[in-house]
Protein backbone atom coordinates (compact mmCIF):
# COMPACT_ATOMS: atom_id res chain seq x y z
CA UNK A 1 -51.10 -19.42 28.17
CA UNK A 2 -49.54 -16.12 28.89
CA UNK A 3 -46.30 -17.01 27.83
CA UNK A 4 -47.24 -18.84 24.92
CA UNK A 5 -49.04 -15.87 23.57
CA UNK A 6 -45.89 -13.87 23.98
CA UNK A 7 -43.97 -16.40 22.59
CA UNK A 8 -45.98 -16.19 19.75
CA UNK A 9 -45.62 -12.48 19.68
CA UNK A 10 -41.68 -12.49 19.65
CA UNK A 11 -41.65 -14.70 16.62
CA UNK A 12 -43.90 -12.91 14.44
CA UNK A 13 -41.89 -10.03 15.65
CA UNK A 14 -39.14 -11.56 14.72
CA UNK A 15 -39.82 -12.53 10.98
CA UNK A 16 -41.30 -9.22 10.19
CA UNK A 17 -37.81 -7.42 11.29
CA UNK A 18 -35.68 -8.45 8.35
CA UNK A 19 -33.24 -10.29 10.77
CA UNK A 20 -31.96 -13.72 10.05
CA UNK A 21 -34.34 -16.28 11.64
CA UNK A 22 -32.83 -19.20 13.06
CA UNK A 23 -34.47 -22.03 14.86
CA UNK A 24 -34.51 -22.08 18.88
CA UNK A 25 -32.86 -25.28 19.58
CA UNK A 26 -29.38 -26.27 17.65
CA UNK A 27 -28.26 -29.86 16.94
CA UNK A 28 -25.52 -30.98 19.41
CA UNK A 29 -23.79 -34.23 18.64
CA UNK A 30 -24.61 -37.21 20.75
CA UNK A 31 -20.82 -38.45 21.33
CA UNK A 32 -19.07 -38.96 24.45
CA UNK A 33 -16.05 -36.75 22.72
CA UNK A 34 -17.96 -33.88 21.97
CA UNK A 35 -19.31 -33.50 25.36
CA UNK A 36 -16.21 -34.07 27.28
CA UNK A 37 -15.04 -31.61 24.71
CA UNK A 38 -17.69 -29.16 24.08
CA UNK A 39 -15.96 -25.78 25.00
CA UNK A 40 -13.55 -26.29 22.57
CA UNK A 41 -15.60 -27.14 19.60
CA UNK A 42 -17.35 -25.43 17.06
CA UNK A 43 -21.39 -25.92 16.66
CA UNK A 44 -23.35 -23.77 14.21
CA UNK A 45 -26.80 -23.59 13.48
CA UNK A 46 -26.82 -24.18 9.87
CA UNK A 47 -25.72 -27.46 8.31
CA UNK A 48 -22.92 -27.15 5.57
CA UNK A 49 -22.48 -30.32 3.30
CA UNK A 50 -19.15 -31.79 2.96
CA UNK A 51 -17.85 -33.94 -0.06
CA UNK A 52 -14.72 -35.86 0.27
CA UNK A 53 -12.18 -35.45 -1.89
CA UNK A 54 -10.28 -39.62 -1.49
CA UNK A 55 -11.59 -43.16 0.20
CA UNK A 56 -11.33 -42.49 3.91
CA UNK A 57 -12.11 -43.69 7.33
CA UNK A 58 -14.44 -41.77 10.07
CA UNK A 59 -12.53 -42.91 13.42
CA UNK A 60 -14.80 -43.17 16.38
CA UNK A 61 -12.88 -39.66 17.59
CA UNK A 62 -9.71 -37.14 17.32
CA UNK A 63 -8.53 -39.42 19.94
CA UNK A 64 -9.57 -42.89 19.86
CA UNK A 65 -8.21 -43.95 15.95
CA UNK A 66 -10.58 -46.89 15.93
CA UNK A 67 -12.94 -47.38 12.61
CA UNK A 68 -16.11 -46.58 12.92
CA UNK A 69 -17.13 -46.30 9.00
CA UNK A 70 -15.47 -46.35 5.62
CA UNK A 71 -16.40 -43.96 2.67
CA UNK A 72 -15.48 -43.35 -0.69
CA UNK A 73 -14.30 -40.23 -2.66
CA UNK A 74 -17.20 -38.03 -4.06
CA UNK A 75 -19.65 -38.82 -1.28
CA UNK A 76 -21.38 -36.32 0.93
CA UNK A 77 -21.97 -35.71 4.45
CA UNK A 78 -23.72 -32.96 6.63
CA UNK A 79 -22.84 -31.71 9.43
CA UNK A 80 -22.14 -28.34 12.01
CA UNK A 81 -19.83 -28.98 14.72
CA UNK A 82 -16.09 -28.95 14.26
CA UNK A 83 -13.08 -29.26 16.54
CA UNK A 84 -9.39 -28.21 16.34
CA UNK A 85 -6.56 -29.69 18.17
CA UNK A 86 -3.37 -27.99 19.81
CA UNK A 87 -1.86 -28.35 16.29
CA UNK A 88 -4.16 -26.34 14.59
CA UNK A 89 -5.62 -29.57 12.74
CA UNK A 90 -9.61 -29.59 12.39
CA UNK A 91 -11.91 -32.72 12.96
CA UNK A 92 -15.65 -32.53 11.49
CA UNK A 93 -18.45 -34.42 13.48
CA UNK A 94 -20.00 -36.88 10.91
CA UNK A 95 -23.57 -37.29 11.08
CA UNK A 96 -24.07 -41.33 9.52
CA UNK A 97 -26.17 -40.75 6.72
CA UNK A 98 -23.95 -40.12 3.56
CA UNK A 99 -25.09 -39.65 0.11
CA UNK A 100 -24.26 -40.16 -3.30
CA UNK A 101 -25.55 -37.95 -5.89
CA UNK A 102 -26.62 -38.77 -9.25
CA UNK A 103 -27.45 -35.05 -10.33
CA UNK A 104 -25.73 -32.93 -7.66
CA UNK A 105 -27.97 -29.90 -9.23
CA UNK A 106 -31.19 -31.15 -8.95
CA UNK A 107 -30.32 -32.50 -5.77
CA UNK A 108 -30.94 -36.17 -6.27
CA UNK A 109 -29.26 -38.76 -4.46
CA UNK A 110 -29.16 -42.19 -2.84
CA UNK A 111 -27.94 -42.61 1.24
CA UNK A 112 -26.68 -45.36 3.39
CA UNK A 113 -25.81 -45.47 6.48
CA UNK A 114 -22.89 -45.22 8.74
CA UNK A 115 -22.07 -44.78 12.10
CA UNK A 116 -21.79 -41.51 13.34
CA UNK A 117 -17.54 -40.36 13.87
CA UNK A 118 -15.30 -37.88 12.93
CA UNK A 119 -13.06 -37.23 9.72
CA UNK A 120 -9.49 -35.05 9.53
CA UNK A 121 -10.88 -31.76 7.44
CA UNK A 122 -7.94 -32.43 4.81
CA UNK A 123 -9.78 -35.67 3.48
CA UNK A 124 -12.58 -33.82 2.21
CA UNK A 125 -13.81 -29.56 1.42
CA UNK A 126 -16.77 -27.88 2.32
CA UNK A 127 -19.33 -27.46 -0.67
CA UNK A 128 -20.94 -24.01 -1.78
CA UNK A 129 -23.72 -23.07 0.28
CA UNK A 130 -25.91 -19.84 1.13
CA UNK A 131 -23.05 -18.80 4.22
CA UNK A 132 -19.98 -18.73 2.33
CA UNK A 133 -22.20 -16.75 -0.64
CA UNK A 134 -23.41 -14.32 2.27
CA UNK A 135 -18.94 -14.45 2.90
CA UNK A 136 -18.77 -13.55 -1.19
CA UNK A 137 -21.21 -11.64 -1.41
CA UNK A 138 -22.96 -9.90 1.44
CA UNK A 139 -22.03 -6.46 0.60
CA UNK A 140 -24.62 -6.25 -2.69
CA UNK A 141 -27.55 -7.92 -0.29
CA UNK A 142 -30.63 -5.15 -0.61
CA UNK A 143 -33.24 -4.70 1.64
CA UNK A 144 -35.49 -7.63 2.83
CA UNK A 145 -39.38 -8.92 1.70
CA UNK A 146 -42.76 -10.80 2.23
CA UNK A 147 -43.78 -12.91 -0.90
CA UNK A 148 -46.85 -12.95 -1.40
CA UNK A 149 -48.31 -16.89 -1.73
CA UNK A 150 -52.24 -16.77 -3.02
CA UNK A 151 -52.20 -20.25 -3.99
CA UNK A 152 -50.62 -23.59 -3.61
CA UNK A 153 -47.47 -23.91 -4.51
CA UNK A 154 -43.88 -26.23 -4.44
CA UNK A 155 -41.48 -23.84 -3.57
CA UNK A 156 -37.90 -24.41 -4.40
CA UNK A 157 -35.05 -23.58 -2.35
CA UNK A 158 -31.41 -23.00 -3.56
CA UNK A 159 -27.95 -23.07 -2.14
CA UNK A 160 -27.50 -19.87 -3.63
CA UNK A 161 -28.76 -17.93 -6.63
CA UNK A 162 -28.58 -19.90 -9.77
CA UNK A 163 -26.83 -22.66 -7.79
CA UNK A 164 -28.03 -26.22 -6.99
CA UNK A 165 -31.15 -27.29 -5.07
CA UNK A 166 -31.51 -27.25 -1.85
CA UNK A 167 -35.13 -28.74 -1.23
CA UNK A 168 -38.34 -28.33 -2.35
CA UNK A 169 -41.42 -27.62 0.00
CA UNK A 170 -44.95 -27.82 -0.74
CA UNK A 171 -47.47 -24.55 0.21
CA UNK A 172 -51.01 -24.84 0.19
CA UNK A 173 -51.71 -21.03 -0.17
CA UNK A 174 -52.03 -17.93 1.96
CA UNK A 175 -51.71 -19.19 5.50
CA UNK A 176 -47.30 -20.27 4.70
CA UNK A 177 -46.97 -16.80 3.06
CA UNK A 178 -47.54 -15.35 6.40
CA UNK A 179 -44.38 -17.54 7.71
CA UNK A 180 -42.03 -17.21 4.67
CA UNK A 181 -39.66 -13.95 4.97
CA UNK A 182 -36.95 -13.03 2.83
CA UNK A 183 -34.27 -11.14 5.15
CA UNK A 184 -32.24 -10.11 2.36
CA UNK A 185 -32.60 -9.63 -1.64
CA UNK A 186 -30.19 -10.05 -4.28
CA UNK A 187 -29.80 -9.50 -7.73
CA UNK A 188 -27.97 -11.33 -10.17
CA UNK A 189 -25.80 -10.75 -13.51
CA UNK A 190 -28.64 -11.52 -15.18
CA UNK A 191 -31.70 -8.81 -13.27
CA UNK A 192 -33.33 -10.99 -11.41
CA UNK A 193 -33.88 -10.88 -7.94
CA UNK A 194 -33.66 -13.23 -5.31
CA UNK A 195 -34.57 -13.87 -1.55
CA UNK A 196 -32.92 -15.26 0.91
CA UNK A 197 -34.56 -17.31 4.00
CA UNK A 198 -32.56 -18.39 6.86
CA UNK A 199 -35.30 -20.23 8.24
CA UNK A 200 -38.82 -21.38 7.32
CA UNK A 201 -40.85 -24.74 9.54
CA UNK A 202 -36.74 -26.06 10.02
CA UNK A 203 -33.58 -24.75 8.95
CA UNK A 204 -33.65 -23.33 5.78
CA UNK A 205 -30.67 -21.60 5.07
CA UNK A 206 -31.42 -21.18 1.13
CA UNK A 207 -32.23 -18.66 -1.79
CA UNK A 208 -36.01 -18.60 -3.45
CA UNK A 209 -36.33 -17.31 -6.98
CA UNK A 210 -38.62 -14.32 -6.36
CA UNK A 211 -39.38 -13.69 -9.89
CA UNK A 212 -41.03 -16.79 -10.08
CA UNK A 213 -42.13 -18.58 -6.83
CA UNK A 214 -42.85 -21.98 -8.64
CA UNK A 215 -39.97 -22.32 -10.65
CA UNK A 216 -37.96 -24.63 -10.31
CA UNK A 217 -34.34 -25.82 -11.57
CA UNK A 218 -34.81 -26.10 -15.05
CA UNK A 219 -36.90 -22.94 -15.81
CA UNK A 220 -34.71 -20.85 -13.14
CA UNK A 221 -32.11 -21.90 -15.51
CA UNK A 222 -33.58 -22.08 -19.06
CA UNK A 223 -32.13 -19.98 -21.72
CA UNK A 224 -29.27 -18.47 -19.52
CA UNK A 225 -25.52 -19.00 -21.10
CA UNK A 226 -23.19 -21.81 -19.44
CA UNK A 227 -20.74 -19.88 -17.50
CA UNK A 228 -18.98 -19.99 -14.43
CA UNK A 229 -19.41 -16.72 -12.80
CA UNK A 230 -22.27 -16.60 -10.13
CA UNK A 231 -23.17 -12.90 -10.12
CA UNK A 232 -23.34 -9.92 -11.62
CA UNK A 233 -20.79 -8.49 -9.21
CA UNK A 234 -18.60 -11.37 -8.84
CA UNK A 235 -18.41 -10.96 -13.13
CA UNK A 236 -18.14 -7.16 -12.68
CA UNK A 237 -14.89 -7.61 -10.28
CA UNK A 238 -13.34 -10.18 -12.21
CA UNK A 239 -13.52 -8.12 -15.21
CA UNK A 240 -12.38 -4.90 -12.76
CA UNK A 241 -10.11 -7.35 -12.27
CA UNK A 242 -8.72 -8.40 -15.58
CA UNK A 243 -8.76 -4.68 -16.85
CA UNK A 244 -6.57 -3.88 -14.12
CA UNK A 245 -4.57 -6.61 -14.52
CA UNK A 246 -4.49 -5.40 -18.06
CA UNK A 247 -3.84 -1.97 -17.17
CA UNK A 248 -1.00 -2.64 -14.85
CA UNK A 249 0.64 -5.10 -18.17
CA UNK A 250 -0.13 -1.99 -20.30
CA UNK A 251 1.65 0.06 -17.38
CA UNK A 252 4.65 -2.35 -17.27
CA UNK A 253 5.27 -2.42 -20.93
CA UNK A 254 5.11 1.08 -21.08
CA UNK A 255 7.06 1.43 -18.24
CA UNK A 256 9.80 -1.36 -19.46
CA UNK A 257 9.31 0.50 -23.03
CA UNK A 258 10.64 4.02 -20.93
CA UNK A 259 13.14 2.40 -19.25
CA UNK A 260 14.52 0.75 -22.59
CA UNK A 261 14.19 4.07 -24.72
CA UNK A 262 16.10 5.75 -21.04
CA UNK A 263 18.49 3.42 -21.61
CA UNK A 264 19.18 3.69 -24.88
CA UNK A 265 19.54 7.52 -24.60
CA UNK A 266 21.83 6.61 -21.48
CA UNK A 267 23.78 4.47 -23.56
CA UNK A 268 23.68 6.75 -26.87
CA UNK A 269 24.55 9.87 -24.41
CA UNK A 270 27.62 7.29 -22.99
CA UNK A 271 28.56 6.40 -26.64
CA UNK A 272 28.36 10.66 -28.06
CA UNK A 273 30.48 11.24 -25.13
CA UNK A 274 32.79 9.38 -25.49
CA UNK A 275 32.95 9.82 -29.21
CA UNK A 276 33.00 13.74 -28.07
CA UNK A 277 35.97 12.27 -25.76
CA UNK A 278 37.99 10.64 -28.09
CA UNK A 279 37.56 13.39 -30.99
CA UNK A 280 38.98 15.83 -28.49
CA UNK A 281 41.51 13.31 -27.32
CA UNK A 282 42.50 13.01 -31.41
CA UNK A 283 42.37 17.17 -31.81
CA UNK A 284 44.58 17.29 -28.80
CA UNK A 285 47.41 14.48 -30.24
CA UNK A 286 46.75 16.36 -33.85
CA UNK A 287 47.22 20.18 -31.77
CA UNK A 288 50.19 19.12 -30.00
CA UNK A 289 52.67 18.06 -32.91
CA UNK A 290 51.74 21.41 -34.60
CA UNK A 291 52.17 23.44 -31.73
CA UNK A 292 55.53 21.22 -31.48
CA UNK A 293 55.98 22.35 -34.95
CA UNK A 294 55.42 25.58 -34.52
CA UNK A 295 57.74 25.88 -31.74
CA UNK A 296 60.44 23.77 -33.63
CA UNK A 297 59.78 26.40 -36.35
CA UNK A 298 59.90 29.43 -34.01
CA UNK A 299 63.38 27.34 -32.66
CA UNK A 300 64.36 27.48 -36.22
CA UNK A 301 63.64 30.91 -36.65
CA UNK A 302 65.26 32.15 -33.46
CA UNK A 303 68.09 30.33 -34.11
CA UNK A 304 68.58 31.17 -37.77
CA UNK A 305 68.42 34.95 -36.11
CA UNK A 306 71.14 34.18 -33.24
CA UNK A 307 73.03 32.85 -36.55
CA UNK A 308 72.37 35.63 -38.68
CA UNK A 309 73.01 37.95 -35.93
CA UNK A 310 76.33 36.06 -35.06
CA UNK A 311 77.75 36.43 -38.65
CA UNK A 312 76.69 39.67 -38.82
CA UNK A 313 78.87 40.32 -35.63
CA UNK A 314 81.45 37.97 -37.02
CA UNK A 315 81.48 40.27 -39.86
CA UNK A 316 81.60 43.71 -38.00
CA UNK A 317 84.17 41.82 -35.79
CA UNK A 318 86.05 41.21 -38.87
CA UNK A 319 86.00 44.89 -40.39
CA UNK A 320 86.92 45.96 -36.70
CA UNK A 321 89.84 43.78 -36.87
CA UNK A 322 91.12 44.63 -40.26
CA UNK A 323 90.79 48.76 -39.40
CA UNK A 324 93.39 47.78 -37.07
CA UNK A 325 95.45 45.61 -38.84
CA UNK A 326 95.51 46.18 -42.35
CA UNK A 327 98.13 43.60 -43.60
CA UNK A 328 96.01 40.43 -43.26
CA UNK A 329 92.96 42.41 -45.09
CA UNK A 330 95.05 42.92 -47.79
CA UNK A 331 96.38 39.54 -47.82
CA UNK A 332 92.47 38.50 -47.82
CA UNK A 333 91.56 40.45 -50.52
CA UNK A 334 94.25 39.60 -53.18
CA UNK A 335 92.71 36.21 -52.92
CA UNK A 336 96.05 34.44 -51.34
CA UNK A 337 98.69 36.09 -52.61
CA UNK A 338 100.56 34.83 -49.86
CA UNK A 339 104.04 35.90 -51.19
CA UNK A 340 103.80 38.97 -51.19
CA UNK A 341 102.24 39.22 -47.86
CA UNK A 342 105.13 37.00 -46.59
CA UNK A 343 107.81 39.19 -48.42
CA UNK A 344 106.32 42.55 -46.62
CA UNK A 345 106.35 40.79 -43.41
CA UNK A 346 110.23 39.85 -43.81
CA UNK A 347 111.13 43.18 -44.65
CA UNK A 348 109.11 44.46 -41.55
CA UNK A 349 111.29 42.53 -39.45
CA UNK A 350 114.61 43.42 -41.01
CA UNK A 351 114.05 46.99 -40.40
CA UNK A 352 113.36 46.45 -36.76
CA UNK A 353 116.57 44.92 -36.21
């Protein structure tokens, strides 16, 4: 009785801490692979739902390829242990009862039956449930509560806020309220606030609308604006998101826009230059001919000098010359009277002999 008592004790303790409440005993499969196997697989205590994505076979195990059940695309399946082989490829445990939804939402469905096997992970994906939202989203989870249930009630429980059903359980009043604990709160884009219970008479592992213990899908959903974002922060980092995608195109062209106006003041500096270039290239053909010029000219000059200066010495060579000998001056200056000249010269000679 003792124990019982403190049994009792540690649970009540438990759901009044805030912590995630799970229940004491978790589901291990039933199959000669999993317990010649069990180190190496993976069993969790919450259930995840699995839809597959093409027709396929569940094989009796990883190893042993024989059929043990056939199933067809869109069909669902629950189930928490998995298994990965040397290659890295994973196996899910399939639990036999599959169902096929008619509203996936409002969680309706048929089942049938299979027997129980395991299925490659490739052939089907892992639906949206309350653990990979707590993956998503844990960081904007507030502090945990008590609702308070005066009177009877069907509560409804959600994968996740705003998302499909989950189940629905029916409270009589004030003696569940004292069971049902929210560990964590949440609120969504649109201010509403949310609870999550991880465990409640069974594995819960689902959301309750706290605004409104008795609504269900349709009024937790009336009014509100089809769209695909789930949360206010999911929609607040996805527009982060797109404005900084934004910002960085805005960045880009800018920065392309610098580069281009760079380069065209690269390429107009390259094209002055070597305008500058060539002008001075031009100058310097159009400098040298007139510097050519002006040395032929200076040539010119120097050498009409030497000439001038030559005839000039010619000429005082000259008047030296006929100082000394007087004869051919004269000759010169009677403008060729070379008769005369000759005569005197005979004469000259006669005398001497």
């Amino acid at each position: 009785m003792k124990k019982i008592l403190i049994s009792l004790m540690a649970l009540l303790l438990l759901a009044s801490s805030g912590l995630k409440a799970r229940a004491d005993i978790i589901f291990e499969p039933d199959d000669d692979f999993y317990t010649s196997h069990q180190e190496e697989c993976k069993t969790t205590y919450y259930w995840s739902s699995f839809r597959f994505r093409e027709d396929a076979s569940v094989f009796v195990s990883p190893e042993d390829q024989a059929v043990s059940g056939k199933v067809e695309a869109d069909e669902v399946f629950s189930g928490n242990t998995s298994w990965k082989d040397e290659t890295g490829k994973v196996w899910y445990y399939v639990v036999g009862t599959i169902r096929s939804y008619s509203d996936y939402e409002r969680n309706v469905f048929t089942t049938r039956t299979i027997k129980n096997g395991w299925v490659p992970a490739d052939v089907c994906e892992q639906l949206y449930d309350a653990t990979l939202f707590e993956k998503d989203h844990q960081q904007h989870f507030k502090t945990g509560t008590k609702p308070e249930i005066t009177e009877a009630v069907t509560l409804t429980f959600f994968s996740y806020p705003n998302g499909p059903v989950l189940e629905t359980r029916e409270l009589s009043g004030s003696s569940e309220s004292m069971e049902l604990t929210c560990s964590s709160t949440y609120i969504d884009e649109y201010g509403r606030k949310w609870g999550y219970v991880g465990y409640f008479y069974g594995a819960v592992n689902g959301w309750i609308f706290l605004d409104d213990l008795s609504a269900d899908y349709d009024a937790v959903h009336a009014g509100l604006p089809e769209k695909e974002t789930e949360t206010t922060e999911s929609a607040s980092e996805s527009t982060a998101g797109q404005e900084s995608e934004s910002a960085s195109e805005h960045e880009s062209e800018s920065a392309s826009e610098q580069a281009s106006e760079s380069q065209s003041a690269a390429v107009s500096t390259e094209e002055n230059t070597a305008s500058t270039v060539a002008e001075t290239t031009e100058t310097a053909k159009e400098t040298k001919p007139e510097k050519a010029s002006e040395s032929a000219a200076g040539s010119t000059e120097k050498a009409e000098t030497v000439t001038s200066y030559s005839e000039e010495s010619s000429s005082k060579s000259l008047t030296a010359s006929a100082i000394k000998n007087p004869v051919p001056l004269v000759a010169a200056s009677v403008g060729g009277v070379v008769v005369i000249a000759g005569a005197l010269l005979l004469l000259m000679k006669k005398k001497k002999k």
